[in-house]
C-alpha atoms as a PDB file:
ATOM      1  CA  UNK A   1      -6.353  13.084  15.117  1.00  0.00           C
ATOM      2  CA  UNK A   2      -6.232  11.431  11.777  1.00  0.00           C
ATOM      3  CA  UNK A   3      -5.583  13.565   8.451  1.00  0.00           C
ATOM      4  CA  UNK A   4      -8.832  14.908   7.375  1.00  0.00           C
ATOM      5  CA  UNK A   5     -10.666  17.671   5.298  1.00  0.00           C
ATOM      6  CA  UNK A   6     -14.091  18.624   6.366  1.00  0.00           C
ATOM      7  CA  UNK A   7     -16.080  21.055   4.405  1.00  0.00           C
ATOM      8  CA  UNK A   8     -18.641  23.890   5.061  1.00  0.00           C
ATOM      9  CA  UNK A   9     -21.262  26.662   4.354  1.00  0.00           C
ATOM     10  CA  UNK A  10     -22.291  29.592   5.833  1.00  0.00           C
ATOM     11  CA  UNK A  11     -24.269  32.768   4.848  1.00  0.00           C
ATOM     12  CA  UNK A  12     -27.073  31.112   3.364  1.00  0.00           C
ATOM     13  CA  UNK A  13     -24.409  29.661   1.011  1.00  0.00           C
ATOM     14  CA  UNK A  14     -22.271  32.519   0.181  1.00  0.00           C
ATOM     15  CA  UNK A  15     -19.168  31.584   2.237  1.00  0.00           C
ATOM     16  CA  UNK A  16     -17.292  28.369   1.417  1.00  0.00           C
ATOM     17  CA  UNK A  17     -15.006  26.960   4.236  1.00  0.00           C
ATOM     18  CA  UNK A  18     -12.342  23.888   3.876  1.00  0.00           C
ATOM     19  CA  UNK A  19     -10.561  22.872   6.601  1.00  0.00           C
ATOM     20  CA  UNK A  20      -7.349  20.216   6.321  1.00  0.00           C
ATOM     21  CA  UNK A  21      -5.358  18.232   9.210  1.00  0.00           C
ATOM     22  CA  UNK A  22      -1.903  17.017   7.581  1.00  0.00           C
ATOM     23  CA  UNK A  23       0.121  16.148  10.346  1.00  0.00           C
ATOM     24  CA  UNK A  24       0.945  12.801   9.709  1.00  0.00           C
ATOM     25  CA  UNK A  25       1.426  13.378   5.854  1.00  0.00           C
ATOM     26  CA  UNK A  26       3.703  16.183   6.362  1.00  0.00           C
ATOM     27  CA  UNK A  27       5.603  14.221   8.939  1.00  0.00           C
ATOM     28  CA  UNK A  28       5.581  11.468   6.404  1.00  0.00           C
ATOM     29  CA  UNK A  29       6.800  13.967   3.419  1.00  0.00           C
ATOM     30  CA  UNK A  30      10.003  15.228   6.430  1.00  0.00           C
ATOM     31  CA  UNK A  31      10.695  11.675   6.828  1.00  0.00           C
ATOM     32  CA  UNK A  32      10.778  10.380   3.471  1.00  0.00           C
ATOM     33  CA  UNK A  33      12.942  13.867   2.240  1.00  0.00           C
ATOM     34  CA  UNK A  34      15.352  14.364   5.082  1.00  0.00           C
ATOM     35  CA  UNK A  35      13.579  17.752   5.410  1.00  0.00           C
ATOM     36  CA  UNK A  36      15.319  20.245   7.631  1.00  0.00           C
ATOM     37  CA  UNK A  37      12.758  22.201  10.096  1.00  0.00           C
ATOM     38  CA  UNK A  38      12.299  25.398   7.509  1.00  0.00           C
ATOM     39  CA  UNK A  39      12.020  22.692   4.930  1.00  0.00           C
ATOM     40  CA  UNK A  40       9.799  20.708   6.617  1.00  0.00           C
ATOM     41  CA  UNK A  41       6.821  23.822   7.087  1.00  0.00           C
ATOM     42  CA  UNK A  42       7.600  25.100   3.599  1.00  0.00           C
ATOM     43  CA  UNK A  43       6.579  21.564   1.954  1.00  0.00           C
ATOM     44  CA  UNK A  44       3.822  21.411   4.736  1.00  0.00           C
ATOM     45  CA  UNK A  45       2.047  24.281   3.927  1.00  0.00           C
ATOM     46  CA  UNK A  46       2.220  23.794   0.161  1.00  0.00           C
ATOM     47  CA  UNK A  47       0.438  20.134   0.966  1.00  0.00           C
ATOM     48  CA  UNK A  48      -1.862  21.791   2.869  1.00  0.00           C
ATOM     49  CA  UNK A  49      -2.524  24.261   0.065  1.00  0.00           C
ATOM     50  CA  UNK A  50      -2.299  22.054  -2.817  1.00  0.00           C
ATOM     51  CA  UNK A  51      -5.311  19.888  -0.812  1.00  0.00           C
ATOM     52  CA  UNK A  52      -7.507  23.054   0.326  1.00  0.00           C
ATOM     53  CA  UNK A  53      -7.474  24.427  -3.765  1.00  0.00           C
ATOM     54  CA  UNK A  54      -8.202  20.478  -4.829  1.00  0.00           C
ATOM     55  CA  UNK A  55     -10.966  20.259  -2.897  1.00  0.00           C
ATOM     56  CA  UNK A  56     -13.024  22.741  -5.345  1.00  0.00           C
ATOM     57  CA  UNK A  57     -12.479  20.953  -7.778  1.00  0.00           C
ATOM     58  CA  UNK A  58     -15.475  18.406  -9.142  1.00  0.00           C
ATOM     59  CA  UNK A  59     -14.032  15.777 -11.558  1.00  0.00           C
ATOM     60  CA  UNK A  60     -13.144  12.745  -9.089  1.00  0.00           C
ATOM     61  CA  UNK A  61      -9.761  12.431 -10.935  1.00  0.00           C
ATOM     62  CA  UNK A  62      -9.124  16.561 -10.739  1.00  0.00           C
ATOM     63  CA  UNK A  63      -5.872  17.297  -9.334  1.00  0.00           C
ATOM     64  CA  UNK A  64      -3.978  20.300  -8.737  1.00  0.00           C
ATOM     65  CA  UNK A  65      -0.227  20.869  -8.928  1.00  0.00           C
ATOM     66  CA  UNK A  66       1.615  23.984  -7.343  1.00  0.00           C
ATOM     67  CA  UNK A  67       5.456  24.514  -8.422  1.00  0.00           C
ATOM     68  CA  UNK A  68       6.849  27.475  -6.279  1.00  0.00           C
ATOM     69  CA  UNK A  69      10.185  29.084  -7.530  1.00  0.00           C
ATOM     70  CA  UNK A  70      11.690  31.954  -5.401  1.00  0.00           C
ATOM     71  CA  UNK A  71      14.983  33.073  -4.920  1.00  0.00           C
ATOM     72  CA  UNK A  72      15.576  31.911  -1.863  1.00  0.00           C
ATOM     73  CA  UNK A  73      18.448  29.080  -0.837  1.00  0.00           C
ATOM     74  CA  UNK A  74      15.185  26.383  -0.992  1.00  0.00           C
ATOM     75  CA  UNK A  75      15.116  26.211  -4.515  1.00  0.00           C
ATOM     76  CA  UNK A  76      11.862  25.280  -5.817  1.00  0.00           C
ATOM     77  CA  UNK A  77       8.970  23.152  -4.287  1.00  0.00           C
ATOM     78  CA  UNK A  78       6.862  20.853  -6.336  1.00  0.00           C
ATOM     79  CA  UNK A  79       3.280  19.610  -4.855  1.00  0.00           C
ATOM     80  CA  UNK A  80       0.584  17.621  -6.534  1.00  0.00           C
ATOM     81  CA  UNK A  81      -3.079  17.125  -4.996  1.00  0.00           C
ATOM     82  CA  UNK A  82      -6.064  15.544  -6.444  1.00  0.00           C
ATOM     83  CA  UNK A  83      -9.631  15.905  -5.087  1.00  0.00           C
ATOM     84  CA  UNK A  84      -9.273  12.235  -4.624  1.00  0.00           C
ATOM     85  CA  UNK A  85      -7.546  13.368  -0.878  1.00  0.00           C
ATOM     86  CA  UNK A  86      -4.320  12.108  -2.160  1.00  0.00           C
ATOM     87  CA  UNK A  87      -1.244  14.296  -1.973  1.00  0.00           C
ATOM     88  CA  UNK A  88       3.066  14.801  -2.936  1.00  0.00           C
ATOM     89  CA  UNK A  89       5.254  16.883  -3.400  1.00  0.00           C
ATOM     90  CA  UNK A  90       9.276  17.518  -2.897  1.00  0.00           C
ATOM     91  CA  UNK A  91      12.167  20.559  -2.555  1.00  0.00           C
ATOM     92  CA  UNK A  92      14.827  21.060  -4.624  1.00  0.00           C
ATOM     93  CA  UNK A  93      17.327  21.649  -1.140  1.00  0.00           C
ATOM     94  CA  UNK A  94      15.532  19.955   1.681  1.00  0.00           C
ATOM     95  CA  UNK A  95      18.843  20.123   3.938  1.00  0.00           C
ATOM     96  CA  UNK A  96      18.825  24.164   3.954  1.00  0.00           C
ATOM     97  CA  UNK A  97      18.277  25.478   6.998  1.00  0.00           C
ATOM     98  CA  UNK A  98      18.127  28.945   7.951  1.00  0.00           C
ATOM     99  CA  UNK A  99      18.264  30.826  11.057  1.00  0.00           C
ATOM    100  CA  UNK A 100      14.829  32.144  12.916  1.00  0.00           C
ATOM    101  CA  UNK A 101      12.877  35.284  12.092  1.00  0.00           C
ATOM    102  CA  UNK A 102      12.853  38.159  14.041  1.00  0.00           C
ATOM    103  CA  UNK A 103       9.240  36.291  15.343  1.00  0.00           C
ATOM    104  CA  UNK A 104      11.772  33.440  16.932  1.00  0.00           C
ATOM    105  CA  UNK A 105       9.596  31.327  13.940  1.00  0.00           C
ATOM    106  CA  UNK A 106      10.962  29.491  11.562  1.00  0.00           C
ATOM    107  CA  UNK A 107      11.698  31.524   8.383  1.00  0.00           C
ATOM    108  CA  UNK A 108       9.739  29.937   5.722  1.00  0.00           C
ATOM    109  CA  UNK A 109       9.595  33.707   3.492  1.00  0.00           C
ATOM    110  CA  UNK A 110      13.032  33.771   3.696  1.00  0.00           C
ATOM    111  CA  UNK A 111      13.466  30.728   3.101  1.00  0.00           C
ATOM    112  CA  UNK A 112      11.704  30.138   0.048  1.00  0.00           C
ATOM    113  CA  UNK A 113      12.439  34.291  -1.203  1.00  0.00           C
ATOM    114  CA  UNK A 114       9.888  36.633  -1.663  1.00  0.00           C
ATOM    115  CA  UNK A 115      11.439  37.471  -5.394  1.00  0.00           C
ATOM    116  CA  UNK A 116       9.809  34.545  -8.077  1.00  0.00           C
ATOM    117  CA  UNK A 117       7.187  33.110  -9.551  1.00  0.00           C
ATOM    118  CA  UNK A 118       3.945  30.261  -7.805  1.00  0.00           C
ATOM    119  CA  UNK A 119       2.566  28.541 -11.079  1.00  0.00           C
ATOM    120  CA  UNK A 120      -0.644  26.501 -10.620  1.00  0.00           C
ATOM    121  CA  UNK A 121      -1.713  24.235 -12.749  1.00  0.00           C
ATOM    122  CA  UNK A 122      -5.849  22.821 -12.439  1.00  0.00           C
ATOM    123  CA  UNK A 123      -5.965  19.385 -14.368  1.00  0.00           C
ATOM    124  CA  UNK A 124      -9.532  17.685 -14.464  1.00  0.00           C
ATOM    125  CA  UNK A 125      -8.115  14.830 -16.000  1.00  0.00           C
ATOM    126  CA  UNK A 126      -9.486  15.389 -19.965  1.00  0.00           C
ATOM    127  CA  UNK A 127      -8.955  18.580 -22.051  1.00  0.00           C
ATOM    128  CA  UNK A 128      -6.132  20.667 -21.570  1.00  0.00           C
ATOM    129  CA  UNK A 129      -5.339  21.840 -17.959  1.00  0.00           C
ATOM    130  CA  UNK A 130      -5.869  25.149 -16.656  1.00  0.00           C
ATOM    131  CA  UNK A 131      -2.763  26.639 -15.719  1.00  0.00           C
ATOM    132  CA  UNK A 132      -2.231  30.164 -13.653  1.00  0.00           C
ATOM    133  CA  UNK A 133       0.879  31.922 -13.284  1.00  0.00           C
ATOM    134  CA  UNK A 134       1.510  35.274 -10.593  1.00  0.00           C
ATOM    135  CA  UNK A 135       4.434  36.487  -8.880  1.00  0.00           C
ATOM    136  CA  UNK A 136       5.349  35.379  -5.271  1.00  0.00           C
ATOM    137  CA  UNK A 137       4.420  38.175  -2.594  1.00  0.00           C
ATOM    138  CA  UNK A 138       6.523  37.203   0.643  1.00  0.00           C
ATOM    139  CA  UNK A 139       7.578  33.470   0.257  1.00  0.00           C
ATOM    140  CA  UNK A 140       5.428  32.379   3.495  1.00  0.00           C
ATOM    141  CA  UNK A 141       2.965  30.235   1.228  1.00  0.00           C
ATOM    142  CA  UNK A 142      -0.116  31.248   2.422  1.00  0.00           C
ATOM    143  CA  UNK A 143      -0.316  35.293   1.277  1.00  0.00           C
ATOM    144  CA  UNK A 144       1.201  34.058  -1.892  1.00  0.00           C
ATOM    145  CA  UNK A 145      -1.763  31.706  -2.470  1.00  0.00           C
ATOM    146  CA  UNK A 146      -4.011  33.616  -1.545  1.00  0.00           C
ATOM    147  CA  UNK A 147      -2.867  36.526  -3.795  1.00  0.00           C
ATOM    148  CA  UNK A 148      -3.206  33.415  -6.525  1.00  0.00           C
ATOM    149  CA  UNK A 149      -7.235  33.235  -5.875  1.00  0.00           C
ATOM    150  CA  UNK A 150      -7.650  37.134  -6.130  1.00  0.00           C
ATOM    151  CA  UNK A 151      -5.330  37.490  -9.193  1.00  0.00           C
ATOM    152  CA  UNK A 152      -6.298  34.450 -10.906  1.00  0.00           C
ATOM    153  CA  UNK A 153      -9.944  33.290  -9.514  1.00  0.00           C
ATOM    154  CA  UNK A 154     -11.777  36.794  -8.655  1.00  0.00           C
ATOM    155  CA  UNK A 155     -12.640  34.864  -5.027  1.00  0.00           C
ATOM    156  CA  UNK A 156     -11.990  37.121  -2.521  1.00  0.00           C
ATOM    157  CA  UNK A 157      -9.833  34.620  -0.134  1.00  0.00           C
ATOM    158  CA  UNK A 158      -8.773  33.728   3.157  1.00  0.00           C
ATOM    159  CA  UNK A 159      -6.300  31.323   3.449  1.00  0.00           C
ATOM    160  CA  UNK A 160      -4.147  30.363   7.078  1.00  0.00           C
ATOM    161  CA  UNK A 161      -1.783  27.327   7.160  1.00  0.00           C
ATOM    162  CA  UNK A 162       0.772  26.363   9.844  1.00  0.00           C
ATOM    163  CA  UNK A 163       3.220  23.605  10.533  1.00  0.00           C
ATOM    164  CA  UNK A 164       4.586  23.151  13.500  1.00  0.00           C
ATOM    165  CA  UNK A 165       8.069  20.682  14.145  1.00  0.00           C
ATOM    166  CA  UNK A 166      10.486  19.752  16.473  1.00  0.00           C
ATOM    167  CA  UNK A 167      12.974  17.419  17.075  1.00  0.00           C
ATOM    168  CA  UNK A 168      10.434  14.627  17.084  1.00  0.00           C
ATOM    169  CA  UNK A 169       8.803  15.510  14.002  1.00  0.00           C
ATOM    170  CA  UNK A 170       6.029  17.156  13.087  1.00  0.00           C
ATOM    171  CA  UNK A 171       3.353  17.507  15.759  1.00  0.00           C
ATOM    172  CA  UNK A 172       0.860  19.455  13.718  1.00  0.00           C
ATOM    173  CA  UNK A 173       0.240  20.715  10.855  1.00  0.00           C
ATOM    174  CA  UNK A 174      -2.826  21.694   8.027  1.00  0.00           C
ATOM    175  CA  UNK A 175      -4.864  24.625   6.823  1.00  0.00           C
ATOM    176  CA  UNK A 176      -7.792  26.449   6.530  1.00  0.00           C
ATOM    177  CA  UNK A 177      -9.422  28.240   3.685  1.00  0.00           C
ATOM    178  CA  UNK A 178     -12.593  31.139   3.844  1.00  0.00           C
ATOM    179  CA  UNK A 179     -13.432  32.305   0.696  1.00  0.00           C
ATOM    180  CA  UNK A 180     -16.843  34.211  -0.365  1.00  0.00           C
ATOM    181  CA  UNK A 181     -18.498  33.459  -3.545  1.00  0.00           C
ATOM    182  CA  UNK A 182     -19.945  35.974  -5.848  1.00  0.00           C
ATOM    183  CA  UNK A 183     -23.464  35.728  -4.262  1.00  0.00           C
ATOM    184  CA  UNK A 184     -22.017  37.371  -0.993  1.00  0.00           C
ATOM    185  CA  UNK A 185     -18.957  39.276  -2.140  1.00  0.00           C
ATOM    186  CA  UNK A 186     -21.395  42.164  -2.459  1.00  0.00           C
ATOM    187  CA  UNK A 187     -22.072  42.536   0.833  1.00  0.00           C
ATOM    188  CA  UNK A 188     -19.385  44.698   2.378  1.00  0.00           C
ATOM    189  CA  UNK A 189     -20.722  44.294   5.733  1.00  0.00           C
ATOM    190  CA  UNK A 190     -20.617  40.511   5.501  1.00  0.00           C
ATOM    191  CA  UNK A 191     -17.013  40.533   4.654  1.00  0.00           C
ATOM    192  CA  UNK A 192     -15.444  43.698   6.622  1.00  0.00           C
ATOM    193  CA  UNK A 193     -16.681  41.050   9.315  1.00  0.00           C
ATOM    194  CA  UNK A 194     -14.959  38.172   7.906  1.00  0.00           C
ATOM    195  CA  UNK A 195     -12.085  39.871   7.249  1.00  0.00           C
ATOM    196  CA  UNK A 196     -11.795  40.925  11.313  1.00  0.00           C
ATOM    197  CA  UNK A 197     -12.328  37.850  12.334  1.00  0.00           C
ATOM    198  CA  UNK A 198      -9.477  35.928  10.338  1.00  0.00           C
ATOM    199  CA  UNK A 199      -6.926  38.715  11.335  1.00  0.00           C
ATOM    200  CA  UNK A 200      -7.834  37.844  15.090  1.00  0.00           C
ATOM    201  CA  UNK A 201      -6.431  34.410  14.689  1.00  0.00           C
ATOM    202  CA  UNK A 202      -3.090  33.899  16.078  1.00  0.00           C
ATOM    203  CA  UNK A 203      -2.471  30.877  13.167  1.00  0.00           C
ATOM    204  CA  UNK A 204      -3.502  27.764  12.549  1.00  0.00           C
ATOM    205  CA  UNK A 205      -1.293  25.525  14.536  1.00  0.00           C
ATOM    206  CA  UNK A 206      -1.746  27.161  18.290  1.00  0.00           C
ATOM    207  CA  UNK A 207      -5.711  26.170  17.379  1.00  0.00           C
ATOM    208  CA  UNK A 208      -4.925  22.910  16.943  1.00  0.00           C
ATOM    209  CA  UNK A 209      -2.206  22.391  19.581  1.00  0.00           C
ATOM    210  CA  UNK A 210      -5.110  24.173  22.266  1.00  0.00           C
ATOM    211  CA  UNK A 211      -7.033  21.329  21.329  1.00  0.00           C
ATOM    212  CA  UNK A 212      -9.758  22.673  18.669  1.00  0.00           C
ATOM    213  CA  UNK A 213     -11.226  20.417  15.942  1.00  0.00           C
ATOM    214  CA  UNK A 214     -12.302  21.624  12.435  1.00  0.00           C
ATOM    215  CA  UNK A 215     -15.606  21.930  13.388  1.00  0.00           C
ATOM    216  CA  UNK A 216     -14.812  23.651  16.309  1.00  0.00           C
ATOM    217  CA  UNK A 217     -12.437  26.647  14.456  1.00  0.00           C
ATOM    218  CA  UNK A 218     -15.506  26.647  11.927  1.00  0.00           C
ATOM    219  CA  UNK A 219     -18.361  27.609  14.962  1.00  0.00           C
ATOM    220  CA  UNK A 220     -16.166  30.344  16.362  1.00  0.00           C
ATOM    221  CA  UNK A 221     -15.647  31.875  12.773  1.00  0.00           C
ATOM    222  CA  UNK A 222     -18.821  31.009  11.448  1.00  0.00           C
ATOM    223  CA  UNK A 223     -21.091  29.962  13.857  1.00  0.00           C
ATOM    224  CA  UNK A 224     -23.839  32.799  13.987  1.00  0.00           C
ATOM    225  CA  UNK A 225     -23.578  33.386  10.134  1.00  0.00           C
ATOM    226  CA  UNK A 226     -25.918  30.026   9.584  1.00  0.00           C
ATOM    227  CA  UNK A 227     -22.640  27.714   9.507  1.00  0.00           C
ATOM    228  CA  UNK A 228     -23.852  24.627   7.569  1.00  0.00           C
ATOM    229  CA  UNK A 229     -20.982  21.843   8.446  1.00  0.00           C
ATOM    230  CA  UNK A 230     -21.463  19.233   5.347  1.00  0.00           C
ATOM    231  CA  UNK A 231     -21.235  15.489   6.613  1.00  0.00           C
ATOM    232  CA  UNK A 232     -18.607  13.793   4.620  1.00  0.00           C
ATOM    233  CA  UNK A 233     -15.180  13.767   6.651  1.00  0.00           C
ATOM    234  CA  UNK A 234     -12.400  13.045   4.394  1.00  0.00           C
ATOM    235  CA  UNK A 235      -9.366  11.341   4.822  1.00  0.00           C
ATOM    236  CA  UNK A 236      -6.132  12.711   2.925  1.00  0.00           C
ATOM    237  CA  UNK A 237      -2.659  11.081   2.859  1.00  0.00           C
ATOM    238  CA  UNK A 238       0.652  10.991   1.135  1.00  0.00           C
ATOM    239  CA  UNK A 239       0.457   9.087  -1.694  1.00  0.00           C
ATOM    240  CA  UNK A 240       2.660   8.667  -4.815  1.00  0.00           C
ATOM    241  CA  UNK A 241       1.828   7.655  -8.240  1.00  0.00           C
ATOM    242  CA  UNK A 242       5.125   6.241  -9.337  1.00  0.00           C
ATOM    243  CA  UNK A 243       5.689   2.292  -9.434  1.00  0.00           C
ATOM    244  CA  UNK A 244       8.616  -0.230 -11.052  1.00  0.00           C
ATOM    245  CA  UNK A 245       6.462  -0.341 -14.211  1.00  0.00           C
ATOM    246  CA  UNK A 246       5.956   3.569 -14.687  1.00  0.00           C
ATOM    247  CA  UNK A 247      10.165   3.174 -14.805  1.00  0.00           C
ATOM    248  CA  UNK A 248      10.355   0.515 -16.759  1.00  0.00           C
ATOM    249  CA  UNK A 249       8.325   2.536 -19.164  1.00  0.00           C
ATOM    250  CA  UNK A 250      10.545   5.318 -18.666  1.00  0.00           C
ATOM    251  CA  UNK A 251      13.801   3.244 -19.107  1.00  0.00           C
ATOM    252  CA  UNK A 252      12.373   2.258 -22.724  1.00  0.00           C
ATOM    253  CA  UNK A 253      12.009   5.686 -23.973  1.00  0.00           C
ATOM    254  CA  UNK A 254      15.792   6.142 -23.620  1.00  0.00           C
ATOM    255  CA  UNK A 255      16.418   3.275 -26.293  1.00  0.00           C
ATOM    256  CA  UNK A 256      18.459   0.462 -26.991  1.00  0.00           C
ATOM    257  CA  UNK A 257      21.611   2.082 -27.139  1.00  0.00           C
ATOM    258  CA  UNK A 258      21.538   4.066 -23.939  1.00  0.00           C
ATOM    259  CA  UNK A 259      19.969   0.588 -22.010  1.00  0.00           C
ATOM    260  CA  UNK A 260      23.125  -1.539 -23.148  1.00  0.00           C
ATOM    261  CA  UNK A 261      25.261   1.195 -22.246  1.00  0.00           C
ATOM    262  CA  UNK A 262      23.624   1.370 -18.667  1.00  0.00           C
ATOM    263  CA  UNK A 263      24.510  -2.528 -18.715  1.00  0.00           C
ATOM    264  CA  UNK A 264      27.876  -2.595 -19.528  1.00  0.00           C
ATOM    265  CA  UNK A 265      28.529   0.364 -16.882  1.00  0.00           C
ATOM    266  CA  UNK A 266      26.215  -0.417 -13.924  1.00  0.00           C
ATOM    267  CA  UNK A 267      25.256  -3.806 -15.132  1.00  0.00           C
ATOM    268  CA  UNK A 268      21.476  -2.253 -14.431  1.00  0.00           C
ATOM    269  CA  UNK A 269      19.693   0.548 -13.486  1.00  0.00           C
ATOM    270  CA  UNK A 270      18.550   2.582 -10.575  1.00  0.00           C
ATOM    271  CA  UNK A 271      16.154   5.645 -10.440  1.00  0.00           C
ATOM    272  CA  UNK A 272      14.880   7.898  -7.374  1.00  0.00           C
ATOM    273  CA  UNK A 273      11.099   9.146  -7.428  1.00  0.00           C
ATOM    274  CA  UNK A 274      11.361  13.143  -6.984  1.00  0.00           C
ATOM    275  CA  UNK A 275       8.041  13.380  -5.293  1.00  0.00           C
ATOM    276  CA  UNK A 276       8.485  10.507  -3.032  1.00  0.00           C
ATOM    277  CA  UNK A 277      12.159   9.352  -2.766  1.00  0.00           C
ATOM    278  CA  UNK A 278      11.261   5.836  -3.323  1.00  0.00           C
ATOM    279  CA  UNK A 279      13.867   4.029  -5.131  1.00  0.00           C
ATOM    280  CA  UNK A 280      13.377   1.528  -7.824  1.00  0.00           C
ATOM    281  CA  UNK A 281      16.581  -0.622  -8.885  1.00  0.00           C
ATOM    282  CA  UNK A 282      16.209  -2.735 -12.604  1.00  0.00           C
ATOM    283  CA  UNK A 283      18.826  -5.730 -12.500  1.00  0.00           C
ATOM    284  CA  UNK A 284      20.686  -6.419 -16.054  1.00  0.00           C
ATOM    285  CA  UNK A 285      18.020  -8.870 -17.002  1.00  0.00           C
ATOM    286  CA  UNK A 286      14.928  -6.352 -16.369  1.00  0.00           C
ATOM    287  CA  UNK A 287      17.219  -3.434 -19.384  1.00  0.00           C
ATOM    288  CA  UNK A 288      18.082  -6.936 -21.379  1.00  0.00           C
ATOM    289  CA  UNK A 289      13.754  -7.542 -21.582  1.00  0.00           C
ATOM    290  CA  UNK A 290      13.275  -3.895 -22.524  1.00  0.00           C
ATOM    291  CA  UNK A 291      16.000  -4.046 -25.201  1.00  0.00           C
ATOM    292  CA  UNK A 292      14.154  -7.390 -26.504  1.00  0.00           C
ATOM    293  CA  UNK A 293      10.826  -5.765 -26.149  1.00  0.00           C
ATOM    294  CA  UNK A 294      12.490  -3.047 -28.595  1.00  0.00           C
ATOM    295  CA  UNK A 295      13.466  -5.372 -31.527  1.00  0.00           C
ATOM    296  CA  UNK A 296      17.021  -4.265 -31.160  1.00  0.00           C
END
């Protein structure tokens, strides 16, 4: 199944549902990292997330960008996701590996520490950005998100994500996001009955390895509450923004003197994308044009 985010209604409108397939970007994200396994679903679910809170958004050049900090041996995660389906992200330490919980599942609260800070940041591309700060609750991604949208938002929130790897990679992986707008939140009925329903999933993964689609999960959640499936599918990928120019530009900020020095010690320069791990190496000749482009 390709990557995809489908969108939906229910409740005569009151209930917004996103769902979001990332298997083959987070497998993408483990491959171009060297992610270990806990690594691996940690950076997964944070995709997942970064997309699903994105997807909001209405500005087509909105993005999103989620830094996680706990205290555990990951270090931080970085993510960045724009409504445009596009995603990224990286971990500090994407070697650590930790043993299982007591579930036999991989440890992703441990992992990243239940002790820190998730900082969100909501940038519609003019103005300044909107940016959200709250504590981490456990370190698994999804509770701490989710305690983002009630803290932050006032959207009472529902959010499941799940990664699943092996030795061969990643064979699924995505999200899934309930939340009920103000027009419904008043109905205590309406979401005691939401609320049951989400704590009788077992996760989001054993759904999709048993073979359900999106719009399948949506009908047995939502199906007899007017579900309104909307018809765009979207496709979302792993996608960086960085390129040999963006570095050249970079390079030039550091100024004559540090560019000569760079040539008379590495006879050039080489720099590593965080977000991507793409590698960009500028040969004596590209530093020597940037000096000349300088006037020094």
């Amino acid at each position: 199944m390709a990557d995809q985010l489908i969108r939906a209604t229910a409740a005569q409108d009151g209930i917004r549902a996103v769902g979001v397939i990332t298997t083959r970007l987070t497998e993408e994200a483990r491959r171009r990292h060297g992610l270990s396994y806990v690594a691996t679903a940690a950076l997964g679910r944070t995709m997942a997330a970064g997309l699903l809170l994105a997807s909001s958004m209405k500005q087509p050049q909105s993005r999103v960008n989620l830094s996680i900090k706990g205290n555990g041996p990951l270090g931080s995660i970085s993510v960045d996701a724009g409504l445009d389906g596009t995603v990224r992200g990286h971990v500090r330490h994407p070697s650590v590996e930790i043993p299982l919980n007591a579930q036999g599942k991989l440890d992703v609260g441990g992992a990243v520490g239940s002790e820190g800070y998730l900082y969100v940041v909501r940038d519609v591309g003019y103005g300044y950005p909107y940016s959200s700060t709250v504590e981490l609750v456990t370190g698994e991604i999804g509770e701490d998100v989710t305690h983002y949208l009630a803290m932050s938002e006032q959207t009472p929130s529902a959010l499941s994500l799940g990664v699943l790897v092996d030795r061969e990679g990643v064979n699924v992986a995505g999200g899934l996001l309930i939340q009920v707008l103000p027009k419904a939140a008043r109905d205590e009925a309406l979401v005691t009955l939401l609320e049951s329903r989400l704590e009788s999933l077992a996760g989001f993964t054993p759904l999709l390895t048993a073979g359900k689609t999106l719009p399948d999960i949506f009908e047995d959640l939502l199906g007899d509450l007017g579900l309104n499936l909307l018809p765009q599918t979207q496709l979302v990928r792993f996608s960086c923004r960085c390129s040999y120019d963006r570095v050249l530009g970079a390079l030039q900020l550091l100024g004559a003197v540090e560019l000569r020095d760079m040539i008379e010690k590495d006879n050039g320069a080489e720099a590593t994308c965080d977000f991507c791990n793409e590698v960009y190496k500028v040969p004596r000749e590209g530093l020597e044009e940037l000096i000349a482009a300088l006037g020094s």
